[in-house]
Protein backbone atom coordinates (compact mmCIF):
# COMPACT_ATOMS: atom_id res chain seq x y z
CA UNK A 1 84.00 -23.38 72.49
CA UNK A 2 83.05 -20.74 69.90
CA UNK A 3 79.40 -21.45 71.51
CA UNK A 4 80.23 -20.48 74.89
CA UNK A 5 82.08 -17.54 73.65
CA UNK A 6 79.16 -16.72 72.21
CA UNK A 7 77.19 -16.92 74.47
CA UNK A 8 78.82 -14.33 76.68
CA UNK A 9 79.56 -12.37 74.48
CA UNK A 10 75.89 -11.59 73.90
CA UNK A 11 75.52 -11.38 77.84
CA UNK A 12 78.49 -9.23 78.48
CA UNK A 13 77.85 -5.34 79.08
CA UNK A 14 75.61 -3.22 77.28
CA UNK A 15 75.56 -4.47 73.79
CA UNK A 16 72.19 -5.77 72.55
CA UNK A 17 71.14 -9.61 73.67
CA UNK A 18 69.84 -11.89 72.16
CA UNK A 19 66.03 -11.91 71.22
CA UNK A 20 65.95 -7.71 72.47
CA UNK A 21 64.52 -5.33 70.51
CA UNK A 22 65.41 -1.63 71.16
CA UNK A 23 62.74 1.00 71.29
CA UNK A 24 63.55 2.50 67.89
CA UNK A 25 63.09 -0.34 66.52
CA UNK A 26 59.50 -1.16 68.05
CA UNK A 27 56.52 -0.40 66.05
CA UNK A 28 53.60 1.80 67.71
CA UNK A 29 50.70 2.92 65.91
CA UNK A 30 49.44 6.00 66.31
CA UNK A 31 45.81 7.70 64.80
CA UNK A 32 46.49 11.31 63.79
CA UNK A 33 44.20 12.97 66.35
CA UNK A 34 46.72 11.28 69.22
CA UNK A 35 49.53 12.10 67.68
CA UNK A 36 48.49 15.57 67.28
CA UNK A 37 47.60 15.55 71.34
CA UNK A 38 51.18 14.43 71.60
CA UNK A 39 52.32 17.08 69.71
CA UNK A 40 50.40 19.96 71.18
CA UNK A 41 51.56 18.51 74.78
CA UNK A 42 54.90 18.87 74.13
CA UNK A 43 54.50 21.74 72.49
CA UNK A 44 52.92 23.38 75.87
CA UNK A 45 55.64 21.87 77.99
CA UNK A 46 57.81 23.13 75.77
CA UNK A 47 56.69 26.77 75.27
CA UNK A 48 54.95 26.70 79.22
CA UNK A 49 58.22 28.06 80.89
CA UNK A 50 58.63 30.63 78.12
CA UNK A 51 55.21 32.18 78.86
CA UNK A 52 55.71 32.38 82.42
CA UNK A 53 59.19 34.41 81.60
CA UNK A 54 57.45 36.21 79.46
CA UNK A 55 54.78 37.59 81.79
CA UNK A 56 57.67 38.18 84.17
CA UNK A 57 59.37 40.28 81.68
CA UNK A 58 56.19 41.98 81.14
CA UNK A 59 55.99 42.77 84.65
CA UNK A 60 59.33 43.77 85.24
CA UNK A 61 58.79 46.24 81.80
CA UNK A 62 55.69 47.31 83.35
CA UNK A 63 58.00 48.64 86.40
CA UNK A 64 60.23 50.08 84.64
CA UNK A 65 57.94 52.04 83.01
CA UNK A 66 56.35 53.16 86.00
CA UNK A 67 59.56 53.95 87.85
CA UNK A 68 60.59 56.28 84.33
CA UNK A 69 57.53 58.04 84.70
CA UNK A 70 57.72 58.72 88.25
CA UNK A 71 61.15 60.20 87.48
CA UNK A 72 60.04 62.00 84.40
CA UNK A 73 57.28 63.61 86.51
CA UNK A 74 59.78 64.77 89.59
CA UNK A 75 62.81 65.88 86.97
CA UNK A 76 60.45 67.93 84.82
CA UNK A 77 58.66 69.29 88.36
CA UNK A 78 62.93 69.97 89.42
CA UNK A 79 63.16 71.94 86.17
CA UNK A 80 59.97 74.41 86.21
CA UNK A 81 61.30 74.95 89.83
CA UNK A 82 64.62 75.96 89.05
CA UNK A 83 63.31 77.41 86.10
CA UNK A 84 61.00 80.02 88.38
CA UNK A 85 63.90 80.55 90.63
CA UNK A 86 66.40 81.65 87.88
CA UNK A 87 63.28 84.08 86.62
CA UNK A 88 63.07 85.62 90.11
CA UNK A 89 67.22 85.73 90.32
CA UNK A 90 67.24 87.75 87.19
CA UNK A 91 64.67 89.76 87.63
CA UNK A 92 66.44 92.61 89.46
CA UNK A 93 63.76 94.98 91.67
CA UNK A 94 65.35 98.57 92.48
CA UNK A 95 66.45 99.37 95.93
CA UNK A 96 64.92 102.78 96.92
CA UNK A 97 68.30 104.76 96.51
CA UNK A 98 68.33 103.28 92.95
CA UNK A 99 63.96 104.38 92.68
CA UNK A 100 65.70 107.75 93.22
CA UNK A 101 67.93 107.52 91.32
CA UNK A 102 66.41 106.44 88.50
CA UNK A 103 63.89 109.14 88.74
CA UNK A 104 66.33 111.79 88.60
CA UNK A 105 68.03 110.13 85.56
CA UNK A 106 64.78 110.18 83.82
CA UNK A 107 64.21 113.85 84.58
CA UNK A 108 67.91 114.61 83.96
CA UNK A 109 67.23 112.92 80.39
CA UNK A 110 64.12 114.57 79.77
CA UNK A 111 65.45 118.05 80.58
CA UNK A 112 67.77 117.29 77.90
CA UNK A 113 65.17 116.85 75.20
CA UNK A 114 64.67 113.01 76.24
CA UNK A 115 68.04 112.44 74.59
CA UNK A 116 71.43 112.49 76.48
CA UNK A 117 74.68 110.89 76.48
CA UNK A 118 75.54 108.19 78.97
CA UNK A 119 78.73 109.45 80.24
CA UNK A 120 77.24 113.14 80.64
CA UNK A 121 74.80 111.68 82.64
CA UNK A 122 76.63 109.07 84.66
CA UNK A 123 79.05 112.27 85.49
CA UNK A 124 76.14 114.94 86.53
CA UNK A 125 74.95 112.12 88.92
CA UNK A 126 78.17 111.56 90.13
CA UNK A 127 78.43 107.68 89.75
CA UNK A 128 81.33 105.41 89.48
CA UNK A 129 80.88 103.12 86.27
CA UNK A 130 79.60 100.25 87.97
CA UNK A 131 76.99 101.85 90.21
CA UNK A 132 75.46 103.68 87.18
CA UNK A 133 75.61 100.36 84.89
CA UNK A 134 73.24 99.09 87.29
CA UNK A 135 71.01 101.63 87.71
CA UNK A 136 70.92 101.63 83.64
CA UNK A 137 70.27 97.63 83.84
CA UNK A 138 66.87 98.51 86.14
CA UNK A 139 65.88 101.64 84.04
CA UNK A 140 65.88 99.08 80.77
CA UNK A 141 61.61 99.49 81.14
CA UNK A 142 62.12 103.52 80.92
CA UNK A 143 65.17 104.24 79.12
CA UNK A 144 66.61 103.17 75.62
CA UNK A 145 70.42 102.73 75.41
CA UNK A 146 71.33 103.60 71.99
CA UNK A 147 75.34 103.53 70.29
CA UNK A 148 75.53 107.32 68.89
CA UNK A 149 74.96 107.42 65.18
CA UNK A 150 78.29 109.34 64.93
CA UNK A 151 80.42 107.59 67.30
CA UNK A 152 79.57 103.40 67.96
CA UNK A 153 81.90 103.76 71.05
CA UNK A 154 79.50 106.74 72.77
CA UNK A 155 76.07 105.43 74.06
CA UNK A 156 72.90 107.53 74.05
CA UNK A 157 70.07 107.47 76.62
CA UNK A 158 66.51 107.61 75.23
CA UNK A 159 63.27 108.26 77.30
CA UNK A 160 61.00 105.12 76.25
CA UNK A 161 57.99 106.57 75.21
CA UNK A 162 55.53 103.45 75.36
């Protein structure tokens, strides 16, 4: 009985039969050139996919870099744009009235001996404060604002000579 126990016991499920030798334990021989091609083929198959994500990659980094240039070029374009338009916003050309104007300030000035103080001469041209600011804020090629020597709170007009 032990026999035919056994005997299906070595026939029963996936335990190793009788007379069966598993692949570990086969022998192969091998020469070292094959098993070099062995290596370097699975090797390939191994590293193949990574090269092809790699040169995707490199692609999609080529893009980018593209695409950042591309933007680079139309921000920095954007900037010397807004940059000219703030130059021609500050720039500040004289109405007529205030070409006038600013030619009888100059002569009032240089009647004066090319000095005068700014509240004499805001008050002989009958100005309010803020008209005569301005007219001092286009003049700034022709006339020098000074703070008095003897009083920082008084401002003195100057004739630009050059």
């Amino acid at each position: 009985m032990s026999e035919i126990a056994l005997a299906r016991i070595n026939t029963f499920g996936p335990s190793p039969k009788a007379g069966f030798e598993s692949p570990s334990e086969q022998l192969i021989t091998l020469t070292y050139g094959q098993l070099q091609d062995l290596l370097a083929q699975a090797v390939h198959k191994a590293i193949q996919p990574l090269q092809e994500r790699i040169e995707v990659l490199e692609d999609e980094v080529e893009a980018l870099r593209a695409s950042q240039k591309a933007y680079y070029e139309r921000f920095s374009g954007d900037i010397l744009d807004h940059g000219q338009r703030l130059k021609k916003l500050e720039k500040v050309d004289p109405q007529p009235l205030q070409k006038d104007r600013g030619e009888i300030l100059r002569a009032l000035i240089a009647a004066n001996g090319g000095k005068m103080l700014a509240k004499d001469a805001r008050q002989k041209m009958h100005l309010s404060k803020e008209l005569f600011s301005m007219l001092l804020a286009t003049m700034s090629d022709y006339i020098e604002i000074k703070p008095l020597h003897s009083d920082n709170r008084r401002k003195l007009l100057i004739i630009r000579t050059s």
